[in-house]
Protein backbone atom coordinates (compact mmCIF):
# COMPACT_ATOMS: atom_id res chain seq x y z
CA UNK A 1 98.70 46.74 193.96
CA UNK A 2 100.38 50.04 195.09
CA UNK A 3 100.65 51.14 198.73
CA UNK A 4 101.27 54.81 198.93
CA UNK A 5 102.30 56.64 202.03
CA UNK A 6 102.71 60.29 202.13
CA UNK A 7 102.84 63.19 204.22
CA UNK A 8 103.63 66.82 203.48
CA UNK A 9 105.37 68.99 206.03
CA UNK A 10 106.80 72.60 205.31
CA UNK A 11 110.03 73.36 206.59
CA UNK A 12 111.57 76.05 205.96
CA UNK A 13 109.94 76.20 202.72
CA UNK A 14 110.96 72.61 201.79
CA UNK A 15 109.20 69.74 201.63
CA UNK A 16 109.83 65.86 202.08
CA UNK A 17 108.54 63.04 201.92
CA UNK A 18 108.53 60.26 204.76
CA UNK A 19 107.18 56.80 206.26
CA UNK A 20 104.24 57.40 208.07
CA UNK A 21 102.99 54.75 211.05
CA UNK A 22 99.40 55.68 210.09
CA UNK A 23 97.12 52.48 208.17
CA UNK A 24 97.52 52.10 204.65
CA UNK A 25 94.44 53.58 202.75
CA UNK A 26 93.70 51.04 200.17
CA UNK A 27 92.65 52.92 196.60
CA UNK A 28 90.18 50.69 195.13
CA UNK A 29 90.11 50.50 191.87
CA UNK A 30 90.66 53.15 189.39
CA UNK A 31 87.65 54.13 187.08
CA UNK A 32 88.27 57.16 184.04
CA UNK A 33 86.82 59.51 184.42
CA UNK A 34 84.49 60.55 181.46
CA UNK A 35 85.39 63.64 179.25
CA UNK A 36 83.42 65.78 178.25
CA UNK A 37 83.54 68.43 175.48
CA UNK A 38 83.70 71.93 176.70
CA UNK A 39 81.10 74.36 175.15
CA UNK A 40 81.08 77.65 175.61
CA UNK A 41 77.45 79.77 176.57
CA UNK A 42 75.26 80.49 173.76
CA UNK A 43 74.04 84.23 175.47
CA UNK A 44 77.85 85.85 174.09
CA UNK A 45 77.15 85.30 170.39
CA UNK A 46 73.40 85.95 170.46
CA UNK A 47 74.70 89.35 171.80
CA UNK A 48 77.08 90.06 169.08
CA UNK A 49 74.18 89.35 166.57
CA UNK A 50 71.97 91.89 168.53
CA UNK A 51 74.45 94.32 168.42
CA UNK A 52 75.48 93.97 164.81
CA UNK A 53 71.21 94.25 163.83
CA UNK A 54 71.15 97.44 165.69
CA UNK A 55 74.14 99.31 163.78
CA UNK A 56 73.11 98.67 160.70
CA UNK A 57 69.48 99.84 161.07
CA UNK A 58 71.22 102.81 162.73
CA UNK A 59 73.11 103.35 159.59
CA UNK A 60 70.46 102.88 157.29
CA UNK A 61 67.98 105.46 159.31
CA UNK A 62 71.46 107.98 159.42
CA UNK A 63 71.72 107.34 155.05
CA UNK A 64 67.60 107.93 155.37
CA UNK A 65 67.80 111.24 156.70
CA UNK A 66 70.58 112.18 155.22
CA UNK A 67 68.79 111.45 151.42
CA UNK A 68 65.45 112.77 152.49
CA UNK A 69 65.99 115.63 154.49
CA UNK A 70 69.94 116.76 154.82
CA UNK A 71 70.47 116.64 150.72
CA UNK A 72 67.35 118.30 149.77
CA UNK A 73 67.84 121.62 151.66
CA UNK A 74 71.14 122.12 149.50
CA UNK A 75 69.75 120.66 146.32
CA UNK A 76 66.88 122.11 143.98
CA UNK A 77 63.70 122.14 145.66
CA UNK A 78 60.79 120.48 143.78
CA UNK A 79 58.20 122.76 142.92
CA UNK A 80 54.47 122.05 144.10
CA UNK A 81 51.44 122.09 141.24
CA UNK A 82 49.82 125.83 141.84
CA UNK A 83 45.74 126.08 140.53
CA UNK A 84 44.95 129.30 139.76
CA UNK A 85 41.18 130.16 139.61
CA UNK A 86 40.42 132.20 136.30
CA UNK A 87 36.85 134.04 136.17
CA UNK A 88 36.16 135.26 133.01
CA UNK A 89 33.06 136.81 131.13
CA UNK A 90 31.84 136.56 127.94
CA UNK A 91 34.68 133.49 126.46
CA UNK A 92 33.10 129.83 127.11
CA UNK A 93 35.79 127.23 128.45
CA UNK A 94 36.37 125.46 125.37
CA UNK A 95 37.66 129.12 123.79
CA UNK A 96 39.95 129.78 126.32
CA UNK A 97 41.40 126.23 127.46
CA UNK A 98 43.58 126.09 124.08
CA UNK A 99 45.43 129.03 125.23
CA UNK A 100 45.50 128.02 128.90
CA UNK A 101 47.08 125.21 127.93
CA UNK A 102 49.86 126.69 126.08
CA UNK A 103 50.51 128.35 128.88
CA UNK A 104 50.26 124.99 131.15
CA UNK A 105 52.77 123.44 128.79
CA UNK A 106 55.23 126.43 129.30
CA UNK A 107 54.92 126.59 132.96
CA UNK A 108 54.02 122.49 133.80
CA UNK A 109 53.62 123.06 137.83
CA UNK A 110 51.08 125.92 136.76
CA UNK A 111 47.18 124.70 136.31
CA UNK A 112 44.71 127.23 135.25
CA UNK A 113 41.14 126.80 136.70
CA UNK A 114 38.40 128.89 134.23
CA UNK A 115 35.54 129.20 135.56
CA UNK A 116 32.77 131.45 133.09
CA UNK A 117 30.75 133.79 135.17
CA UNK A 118 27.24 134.94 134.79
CA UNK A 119 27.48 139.06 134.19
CA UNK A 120 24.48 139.02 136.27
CA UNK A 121 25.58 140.87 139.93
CA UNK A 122 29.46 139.57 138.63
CA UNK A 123 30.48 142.72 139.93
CA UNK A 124 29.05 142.57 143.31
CA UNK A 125 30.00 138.85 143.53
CA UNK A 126 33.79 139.06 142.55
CA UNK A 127 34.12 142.46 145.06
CA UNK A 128 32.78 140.13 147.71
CA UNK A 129 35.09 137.34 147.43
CA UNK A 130 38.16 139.07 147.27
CA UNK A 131 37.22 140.96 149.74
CA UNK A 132 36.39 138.15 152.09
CA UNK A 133 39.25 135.81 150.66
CA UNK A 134 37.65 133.78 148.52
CA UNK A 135 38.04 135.53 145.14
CA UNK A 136 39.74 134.29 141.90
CA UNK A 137 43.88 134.66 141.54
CA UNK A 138 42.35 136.13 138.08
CA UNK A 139 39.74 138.11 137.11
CA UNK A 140 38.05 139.95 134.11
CA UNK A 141 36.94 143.39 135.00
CA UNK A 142 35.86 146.32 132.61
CA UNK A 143 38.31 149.20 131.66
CA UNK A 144 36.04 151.66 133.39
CA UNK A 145 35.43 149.95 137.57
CA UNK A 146 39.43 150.72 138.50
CA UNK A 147 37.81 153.28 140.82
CA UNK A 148 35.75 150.28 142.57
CA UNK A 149 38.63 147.92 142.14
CA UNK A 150 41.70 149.89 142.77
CA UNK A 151 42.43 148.48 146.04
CA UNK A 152 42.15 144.75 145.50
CA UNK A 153 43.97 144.28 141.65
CA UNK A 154 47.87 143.97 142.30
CA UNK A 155 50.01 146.39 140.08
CA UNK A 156 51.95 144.47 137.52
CA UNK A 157 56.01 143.66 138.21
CA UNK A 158 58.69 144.78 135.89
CA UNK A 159 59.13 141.38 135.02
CA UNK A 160 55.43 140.51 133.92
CA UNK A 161 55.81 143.60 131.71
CA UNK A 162 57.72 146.89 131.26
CA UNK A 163 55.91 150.21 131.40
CA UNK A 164 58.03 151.07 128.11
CA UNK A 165 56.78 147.59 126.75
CA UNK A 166 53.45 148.60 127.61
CA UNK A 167 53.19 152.38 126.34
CA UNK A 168 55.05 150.53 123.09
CA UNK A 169 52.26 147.97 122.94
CA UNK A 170 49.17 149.39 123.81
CA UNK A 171 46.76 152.22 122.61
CA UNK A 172 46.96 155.65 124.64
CA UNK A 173 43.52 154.63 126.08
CA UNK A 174 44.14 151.67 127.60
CA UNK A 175 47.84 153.62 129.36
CA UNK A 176 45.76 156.17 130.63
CA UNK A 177 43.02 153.57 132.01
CA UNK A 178 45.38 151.15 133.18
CA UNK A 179 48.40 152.86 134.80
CA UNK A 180 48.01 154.62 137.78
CA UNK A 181 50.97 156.48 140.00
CA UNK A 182 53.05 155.03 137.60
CA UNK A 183 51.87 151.12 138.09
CA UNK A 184 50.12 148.95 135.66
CA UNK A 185 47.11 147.56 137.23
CA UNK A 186 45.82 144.95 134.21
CA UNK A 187 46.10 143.58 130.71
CA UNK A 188 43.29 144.02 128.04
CA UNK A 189 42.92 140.76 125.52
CA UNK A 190 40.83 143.44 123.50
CA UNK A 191 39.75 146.81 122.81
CA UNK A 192 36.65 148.32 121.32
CA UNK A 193 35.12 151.55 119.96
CA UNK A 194 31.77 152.74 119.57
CA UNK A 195 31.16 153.09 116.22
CA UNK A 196 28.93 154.09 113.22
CA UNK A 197 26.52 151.34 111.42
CA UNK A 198 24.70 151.77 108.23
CA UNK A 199 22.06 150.48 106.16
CA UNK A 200 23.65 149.97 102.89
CA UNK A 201 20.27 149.45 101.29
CA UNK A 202 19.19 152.94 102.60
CA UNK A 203 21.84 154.96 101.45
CA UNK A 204 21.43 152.88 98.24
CA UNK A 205 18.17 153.82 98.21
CA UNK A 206 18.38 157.55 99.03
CA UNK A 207 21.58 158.04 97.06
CA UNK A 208 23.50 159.89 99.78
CA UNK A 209 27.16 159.61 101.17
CA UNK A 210 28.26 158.17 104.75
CA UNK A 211 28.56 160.91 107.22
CA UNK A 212 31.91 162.41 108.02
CA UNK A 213 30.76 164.79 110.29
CA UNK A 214 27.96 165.60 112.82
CA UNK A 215 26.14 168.25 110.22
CA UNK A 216 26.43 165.92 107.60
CA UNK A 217 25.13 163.32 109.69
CA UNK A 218 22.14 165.46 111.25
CA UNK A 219 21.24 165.85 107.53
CA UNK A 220 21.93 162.83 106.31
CA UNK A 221 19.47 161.59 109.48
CA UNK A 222 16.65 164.17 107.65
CA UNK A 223 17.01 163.03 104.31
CA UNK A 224 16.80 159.02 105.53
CA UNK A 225 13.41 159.19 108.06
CA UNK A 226 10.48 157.85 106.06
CA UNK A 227 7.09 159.05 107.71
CA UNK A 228 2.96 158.10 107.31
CA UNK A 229 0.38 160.14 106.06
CA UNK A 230 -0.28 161.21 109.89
CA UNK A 231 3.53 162.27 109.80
CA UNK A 232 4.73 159.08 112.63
CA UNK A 233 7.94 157.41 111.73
CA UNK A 234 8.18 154.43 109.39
CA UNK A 235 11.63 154.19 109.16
CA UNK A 236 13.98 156.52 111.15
CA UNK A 237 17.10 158.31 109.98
CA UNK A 238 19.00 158.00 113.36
CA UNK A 239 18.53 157.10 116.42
CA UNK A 240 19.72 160.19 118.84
CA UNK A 241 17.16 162.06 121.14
CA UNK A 242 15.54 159.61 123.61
CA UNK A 243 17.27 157.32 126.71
CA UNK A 244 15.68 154.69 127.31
CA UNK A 245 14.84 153.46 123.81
CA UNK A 246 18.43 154.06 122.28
CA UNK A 247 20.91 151.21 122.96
CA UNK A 248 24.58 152.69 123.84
CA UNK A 249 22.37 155.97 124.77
CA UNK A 250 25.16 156.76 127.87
CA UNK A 251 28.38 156.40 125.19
CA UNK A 252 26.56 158.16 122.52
CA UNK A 253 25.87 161.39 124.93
CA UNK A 254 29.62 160.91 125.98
CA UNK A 255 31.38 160.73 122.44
CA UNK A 256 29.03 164.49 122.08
CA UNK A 257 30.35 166.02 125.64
CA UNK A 258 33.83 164.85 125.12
CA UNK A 259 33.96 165.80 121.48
CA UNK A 260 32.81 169.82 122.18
CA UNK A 261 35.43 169.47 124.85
CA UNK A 262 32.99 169.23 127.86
CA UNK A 263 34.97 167.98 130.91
CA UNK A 264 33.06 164.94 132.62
CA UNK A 265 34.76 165.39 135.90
CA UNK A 266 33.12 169.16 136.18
CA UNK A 267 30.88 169.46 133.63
CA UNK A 268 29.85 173.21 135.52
CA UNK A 269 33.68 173.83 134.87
CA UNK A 270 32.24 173.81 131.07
CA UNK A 271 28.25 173.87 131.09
CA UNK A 272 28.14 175.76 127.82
CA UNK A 273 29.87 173.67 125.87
CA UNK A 274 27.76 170.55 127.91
CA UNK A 275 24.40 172.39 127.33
CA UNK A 276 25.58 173.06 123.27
CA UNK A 277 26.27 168.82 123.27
CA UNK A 278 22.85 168.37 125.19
CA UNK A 279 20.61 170.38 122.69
CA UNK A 280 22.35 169.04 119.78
CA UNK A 281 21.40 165.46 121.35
CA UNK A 282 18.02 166.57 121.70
CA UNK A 283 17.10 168.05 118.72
CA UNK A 284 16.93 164.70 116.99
CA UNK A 285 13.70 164.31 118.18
CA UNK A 286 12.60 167.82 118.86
CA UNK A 287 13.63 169.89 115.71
CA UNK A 288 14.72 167.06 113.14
CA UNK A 289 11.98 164.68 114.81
CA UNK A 290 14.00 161.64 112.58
CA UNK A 291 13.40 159.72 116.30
CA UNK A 292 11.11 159.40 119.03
CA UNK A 293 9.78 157.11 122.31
CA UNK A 294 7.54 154.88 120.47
CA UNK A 295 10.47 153.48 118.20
CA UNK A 296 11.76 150.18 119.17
CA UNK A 297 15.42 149.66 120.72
CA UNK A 298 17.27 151.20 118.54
CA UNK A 299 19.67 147.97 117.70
CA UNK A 300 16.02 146.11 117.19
CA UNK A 301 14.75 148.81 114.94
CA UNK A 302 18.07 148.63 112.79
CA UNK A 303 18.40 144.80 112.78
CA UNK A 304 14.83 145.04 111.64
CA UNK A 305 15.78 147.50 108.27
CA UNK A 306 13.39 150.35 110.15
CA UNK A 307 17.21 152.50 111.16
CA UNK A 308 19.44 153.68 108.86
CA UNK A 309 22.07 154.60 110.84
CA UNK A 310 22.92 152.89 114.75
CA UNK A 311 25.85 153.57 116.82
CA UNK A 312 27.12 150.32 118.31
CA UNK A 313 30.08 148.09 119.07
CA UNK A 314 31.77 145.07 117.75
CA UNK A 315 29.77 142.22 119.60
CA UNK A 316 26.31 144.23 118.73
CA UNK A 317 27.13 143.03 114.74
CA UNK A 318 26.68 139.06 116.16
CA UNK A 319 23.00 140.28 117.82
CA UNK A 320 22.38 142.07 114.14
CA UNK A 321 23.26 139.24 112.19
CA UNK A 322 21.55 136.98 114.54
CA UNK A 323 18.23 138.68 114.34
CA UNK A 324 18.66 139.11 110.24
CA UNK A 325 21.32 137.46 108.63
CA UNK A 326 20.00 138.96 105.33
CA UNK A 327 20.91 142.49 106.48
CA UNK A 328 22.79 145.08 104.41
CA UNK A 329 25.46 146.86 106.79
CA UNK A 330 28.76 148.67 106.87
CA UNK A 331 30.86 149.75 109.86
CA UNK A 332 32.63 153.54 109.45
CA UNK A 333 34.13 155.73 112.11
CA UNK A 334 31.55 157.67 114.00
CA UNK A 335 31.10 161.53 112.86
CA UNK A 336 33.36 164.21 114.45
CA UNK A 337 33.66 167.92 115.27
CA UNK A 338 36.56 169.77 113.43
CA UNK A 339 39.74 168.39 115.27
CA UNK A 340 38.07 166.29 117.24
CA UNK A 341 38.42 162.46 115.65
CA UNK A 342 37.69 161.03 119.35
CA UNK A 343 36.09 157.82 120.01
CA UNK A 344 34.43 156.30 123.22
CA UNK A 345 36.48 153.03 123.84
CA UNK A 346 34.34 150.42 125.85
CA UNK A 347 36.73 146.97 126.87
CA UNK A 348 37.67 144.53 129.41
CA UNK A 349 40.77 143.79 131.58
CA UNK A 350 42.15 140.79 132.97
CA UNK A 351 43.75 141.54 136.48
CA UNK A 352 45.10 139.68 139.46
CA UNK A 353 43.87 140.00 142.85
CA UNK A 354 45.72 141.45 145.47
CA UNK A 355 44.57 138.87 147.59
CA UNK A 356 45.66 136.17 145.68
CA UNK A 357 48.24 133.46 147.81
CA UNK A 358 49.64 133.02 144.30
CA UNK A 359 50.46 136.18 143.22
CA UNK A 360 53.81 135.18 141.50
CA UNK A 361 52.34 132.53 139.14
CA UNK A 362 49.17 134.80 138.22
CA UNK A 363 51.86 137.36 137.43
CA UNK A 364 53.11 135.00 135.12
CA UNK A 365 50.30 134.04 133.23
CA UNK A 366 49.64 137.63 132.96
CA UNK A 367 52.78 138.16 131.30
CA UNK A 368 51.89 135.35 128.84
CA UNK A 369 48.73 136.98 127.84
CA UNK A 370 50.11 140.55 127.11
CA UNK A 371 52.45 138.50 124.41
CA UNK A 372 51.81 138.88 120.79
CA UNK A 373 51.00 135.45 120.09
CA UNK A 374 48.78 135.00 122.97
CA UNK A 375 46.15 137.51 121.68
CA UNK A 376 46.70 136.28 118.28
CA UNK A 377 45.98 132.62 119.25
CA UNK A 378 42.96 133.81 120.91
CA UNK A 379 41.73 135.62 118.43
CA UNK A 380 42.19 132.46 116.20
CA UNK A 381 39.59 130.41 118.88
CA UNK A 382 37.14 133.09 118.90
CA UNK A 383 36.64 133.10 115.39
CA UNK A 384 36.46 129.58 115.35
CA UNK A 385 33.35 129.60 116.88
CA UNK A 386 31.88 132.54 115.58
CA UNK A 387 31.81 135.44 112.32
CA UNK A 388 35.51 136.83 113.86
CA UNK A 389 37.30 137.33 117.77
CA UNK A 390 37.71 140.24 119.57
CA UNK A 391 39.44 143.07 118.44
CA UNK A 392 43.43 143.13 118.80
CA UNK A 393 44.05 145.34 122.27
CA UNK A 394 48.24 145.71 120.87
CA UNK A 395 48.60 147.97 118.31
CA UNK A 396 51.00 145.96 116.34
CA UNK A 397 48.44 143.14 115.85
CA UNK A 398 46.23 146.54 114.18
CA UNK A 399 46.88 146.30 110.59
CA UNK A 400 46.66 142.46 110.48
CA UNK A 401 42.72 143.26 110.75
CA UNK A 402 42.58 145.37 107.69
CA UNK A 403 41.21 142.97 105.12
CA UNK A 404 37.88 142.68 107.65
CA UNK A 405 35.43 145.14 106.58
CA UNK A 406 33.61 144.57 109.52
CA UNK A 407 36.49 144.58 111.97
CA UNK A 408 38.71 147.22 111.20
CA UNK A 409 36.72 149.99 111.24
CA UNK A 410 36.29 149.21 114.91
CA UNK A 411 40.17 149.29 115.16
CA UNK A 412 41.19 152.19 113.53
CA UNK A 413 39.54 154.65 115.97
CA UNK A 414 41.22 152.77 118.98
CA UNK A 415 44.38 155.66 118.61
CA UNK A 416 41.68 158.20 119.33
CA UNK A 417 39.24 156.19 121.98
CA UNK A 418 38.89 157.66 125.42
CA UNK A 419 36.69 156.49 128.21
CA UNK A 420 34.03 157.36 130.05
CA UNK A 421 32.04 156.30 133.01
CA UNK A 422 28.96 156.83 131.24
CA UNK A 423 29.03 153.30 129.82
CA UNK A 424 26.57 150.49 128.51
CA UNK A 425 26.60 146.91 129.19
CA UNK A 426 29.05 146.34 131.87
CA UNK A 427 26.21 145.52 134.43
CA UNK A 428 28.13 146.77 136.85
CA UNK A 429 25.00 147.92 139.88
CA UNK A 430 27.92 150.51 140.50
CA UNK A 431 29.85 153.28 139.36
CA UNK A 432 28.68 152.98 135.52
CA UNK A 433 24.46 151.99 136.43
CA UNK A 434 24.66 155.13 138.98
CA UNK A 435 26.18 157.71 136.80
CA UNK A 436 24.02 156.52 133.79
CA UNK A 437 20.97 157.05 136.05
CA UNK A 438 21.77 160.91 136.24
CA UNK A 439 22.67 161.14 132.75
CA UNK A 440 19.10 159.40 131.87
CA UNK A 441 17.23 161.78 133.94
CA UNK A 442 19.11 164.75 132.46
CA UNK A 443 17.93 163.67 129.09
CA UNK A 444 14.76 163.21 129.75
CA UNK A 445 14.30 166.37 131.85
CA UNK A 446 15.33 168.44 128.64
CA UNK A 447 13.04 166.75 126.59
CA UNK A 448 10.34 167.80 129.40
CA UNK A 449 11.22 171.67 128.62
CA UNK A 450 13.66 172.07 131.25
CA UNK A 451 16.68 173.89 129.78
CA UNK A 452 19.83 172.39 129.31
CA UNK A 453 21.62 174.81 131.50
CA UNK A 454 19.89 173.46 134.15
CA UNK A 455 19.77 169.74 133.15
CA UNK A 456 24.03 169.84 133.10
CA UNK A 457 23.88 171.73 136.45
CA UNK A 458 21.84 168.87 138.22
CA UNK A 459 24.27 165.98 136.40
CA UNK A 460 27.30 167.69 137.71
CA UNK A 461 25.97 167.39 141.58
CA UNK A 462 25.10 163.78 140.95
CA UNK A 463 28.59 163.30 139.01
CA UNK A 464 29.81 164.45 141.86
CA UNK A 465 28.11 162.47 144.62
CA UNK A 466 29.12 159.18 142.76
CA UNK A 467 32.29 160.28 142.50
CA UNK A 468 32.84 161.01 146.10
CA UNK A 469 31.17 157.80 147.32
CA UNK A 470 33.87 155.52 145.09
CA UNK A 471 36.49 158.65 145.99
CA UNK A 472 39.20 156.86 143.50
CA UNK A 473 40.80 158.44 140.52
CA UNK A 474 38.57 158.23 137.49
CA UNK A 475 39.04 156.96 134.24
CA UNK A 476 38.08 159.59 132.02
CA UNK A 477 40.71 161.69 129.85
CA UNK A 478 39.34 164.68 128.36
C-alpha cells in the first residue's frame, strides 16, 4: 500500500514538495471509473434539417413565380377564346354555321354565336339592346335604317377593308348606302333589285313582246287584262294603281318618282315631275282600268295565273313557286324612261355594334365575309337548301350568275339600283313603315279625286316630319 504525503505551498512562484506531521489519509481501494461514450445533442442537426427544408421550398416558390408570372410578361401572351353573338335574319343556323366555321378554323380563339331572329319588332329589339348593352357584336340590318342606326354600327378599319377595295368591289348603290363622311359602316352578303315578272303563258297567248319601256308596258298592260260580260277583271294586265292590294306598292311608286327625276328628299323642290309619276301610277286603274281594289295581292293574283305582269324581288320567286310550282315565268329588267335604266335596290347589311367589347374580332370576321370566297361559299349553302342563294353583293362574283335565267336578271340592274326609303318588307315599325304610311295615303287620296298636285304637297310635309324626327343623313341618291 502507498502512503502519500503532500502539501503545496507557493513561493515565489515555486512550488515543493515536503513531509507533513499531519495523519496519513489512507486511500481505500481504487475502483475505475466507468466510461462512457460522449454524444453530442440531437437539437443541432434537427436544426440543420429545418433549415435545409426551408431553402429549398424557398427556391422552388422563387423558380414558381419566376415560370408563372416573371416569364410570361416578356413572352407571347396566350390569347383567351372570344364568342361573338351573330343575329341574323332570314339564313337558318345550319346555312350559315359552314361558313362560320371556316372562319373559326382561320381564327381558332374566335367562336361565332348565330342566333336567327324573328323579323317580327327585330328592329325595335336589336335598337334596344345595343342601346342598353346587351346587343349582338353582329348584326343584320337593311340597307335603308343607317339613319336609325348610324350611331350604334362601328365604321369599318382600314384593315377589315379598304375604301378603294370597297368602291372596287361593290355596286355604286351599296357605296353610296354604306359610306358615310368617308367611313364604311357595313358589309352586304347580297344585293337585290326590284324587278319585272311575266307570265310566259300570257304573252304566249296574246302574242306580244316583253316591255322595254313604260308606254310599251302601259300597252302591253291593255292588250293582257281579260274582262266579264259586266266589264270586272278576270285576269289583269298589271298590277299598278291601288296600295294596299299591290305587293312592293312603296318601291314600285319609287322606281316612277326617281325615274322622272323627282327628288325624294323635296319632292315640292320637283312636284311636277312627282305629280306627272303620280298620275301615270294612277291611271292604271282610272284610265287603263287593267287593275283595281277587289283584285287579290298582287303576288297572289300572279302566282295564281290571274297577272300577267308583277314587279317583285328575288325571294318573292320561292313564294311563286311555292304557291304553283307549275307556273310559267320569266324575270326581265323593269321598264324605263329614255335615259333612265334605274332600278330600286332593296338588301341587307351585316354590321358591328359600336357597343360591342369585341370590336377587334367582329372586325375580323367582317373582313372575312366581304372576301370573294366567303359570299361564294354562302351562296353554295343557300342553294343547297333551296331553288338558288342570294344574289352576289361584289360585282366580280356578277357574271358567274349568268347561266340562271332566273337570277341574273335580278343582277344585271344592280349597276343602276338606287334606294329609297319607301321600302317593302323590312318590318322595320320605323323610318320605312312611317314614310310608306304617307306615301299610301297619297295614293289613295288621288284615287279619291284629289289632284296630284296636292297629294305630292301633303307627302313632302310628312317626308319631312319623318325625316326630322330620325334627323340622320338619308339613303336615297337621286
Amino acid at each position: 500500500m502507498l502512503i502519500l504525503y503532500y502539501n503545496t505551498k507557493d513561493m515565489g512562484g515555486n512550488t515543493v514538495f515536503q513531509n507533513t506531521t499531519q495523519p496519513p489519509i489512507q486511500a481505500g481501494p481504487v475502483n475505475p471509473t466507468p466510461q462512457v461514450e460522449s454524444q453530442e445533442p440531437s437539437f443541432p442537426i434537427k436544426g440543420k434539417i429545418i433549415k435545409l427544408s426551408i431553402g429549398i421550398l424557398l427556391f422552388v416558390l422563387f423558380i414558381y413565380l419566376i415560370i408563372n408570372f416573371v416569364i410570361p410578361r416578356f413572352g407571347p401572351k396566350k390569347e383567351e377564346t372570344v364568342t361573338l353573338t351573330y343575329w341574323g335574319l332570314w339564313e337558318d343556323k345550319q346555312v350559315m354555321q359552314n361558313v362560320i366555321s371556316d372562319f373559326e378554323k382561320r381564327n381558332p380563339n374566335i367562336k361565332i354565336d348565330y342566333i336567327k331572329q324573328d323579323p317580327k319588332e327585330y328592329r325595335e329589339r336589336l335598337a334596344t339592346r345595343i342601346l342598353n348593352g346587351t346587343g349582338p357584336d353582329i348584326f343584320r340590318f337593311h340597307n335603308t335604317w343607317f339613319p336609325m342606326f348610324s350611331d350604334m354600327l362601328l365604321p369599318m378599319s382600314s384593315d377589315t377593308i379598304k375604301k378603294e377595295e370597297f368602291q372596287n368591289n361593290f355596286y355604286t348603290v351599296i357605296q353610296k348606302d354604306l359610306v358615310k363622311n368617308g367611313a364604311i359602316y357595313g358589309i352586304p352578303l347580297e344585293i337585290d333589285t326590284l324587278s319585272l315578272f311575266v307570265n310566259t303563258d300570257s304573252f304566249k297567248a296574246a302574242g306580244v313582246e316583253v316591255p322595254k319601256t313604260w308606254e310599251e308596258f302601259a300597252k302591253t298592260a291593255r292588250s293582257l287584262t281579260v274582262k266579264d260580260e259586266n266589264n270586272n277583271i278576270k285576269s289583269a294586265g298589271a298590277a299598278l294603281g291601288t296600295f294596299d292590294n299591290i305587293t312592293h306598292a312603296p318601291d314600285i311608286i319609287s322606281l316612277l318618282l326617281l325615274q322622272n327625276s323627282a327628288n325624294l328628299n323635296n319632292l315640292n323642290s320637283t312636284s311636277q315631275n312627282a305629280a306627272e309619276a303620280f298620275n301615270f301610277y294612277i291611271s292604271f286603274v282610272k284610265e287603263n282600268n287593267v287593275w283595281d281594289e277587289k283584285q287579290d295581292p298582287s303576288i297572289l293574283a300572279f302566282a295564281k295565273g290571274n297577272l300577267s305582269m308583277f314587279f317583285g324581288y328575288s325571294w318573292d320567286i320561292f313564294i311563286i313557286k311555292n304557291a304553283n310550282p307549275n307556273l310559267n315565268f320569266a324575270i326581265y329588267p323593269v321598264p324605263h324612261l329614255p335615259d333612265k335604266n334605274i332600278s330600286i335596290a332593296s338588301y341587307w347589311v351585316e354590321g358591328v355594334s359600336l357597343k360591342s367589347k369585341h370590336q377587334r374580332e367582329s372586325l375580323l370576321f367582317m373582313k372575312f365575309i366581304s372576301e370573294k370566297e366567303t359570299e361564294q361559299k354562302l351562296f353554295s349553302e343557300q342553294a343547297k337548301t333551296r331553288l338558288f342563294g342570294e344574289p352576289y353583293a361584289r360585282v366580280d362574283l356578277a357574271e358567274s350568275l349568268k347561266d340562271n335565267p332566273l337570277l341574273y336578271p335580278f343582277i344585271i340592274q344592280a349597276k343602276d339600283a338606287v334606294s329609297s326609303f319607301f321600302a317593302s318588307d323590312t318590318y322595320d315599325n320605323g323610318l320605312n313603315f312611317k314614310m310608306n304610311n304617307y306615301l299610301g295615303d297619297a295614293v289613295r287620296s288621288v284615287l279619291g279625286n284629289t289632284s296630284a298636285e296636292t297629294a305630292v304637297e301633303v307627302l313632302d310635309k310628312g317626308i319631312n316630319q319623318v325625316l326630322q324626327q330620325y334627323s340622320k343623313s338619308t339613303p336615297v341618291s337621286n
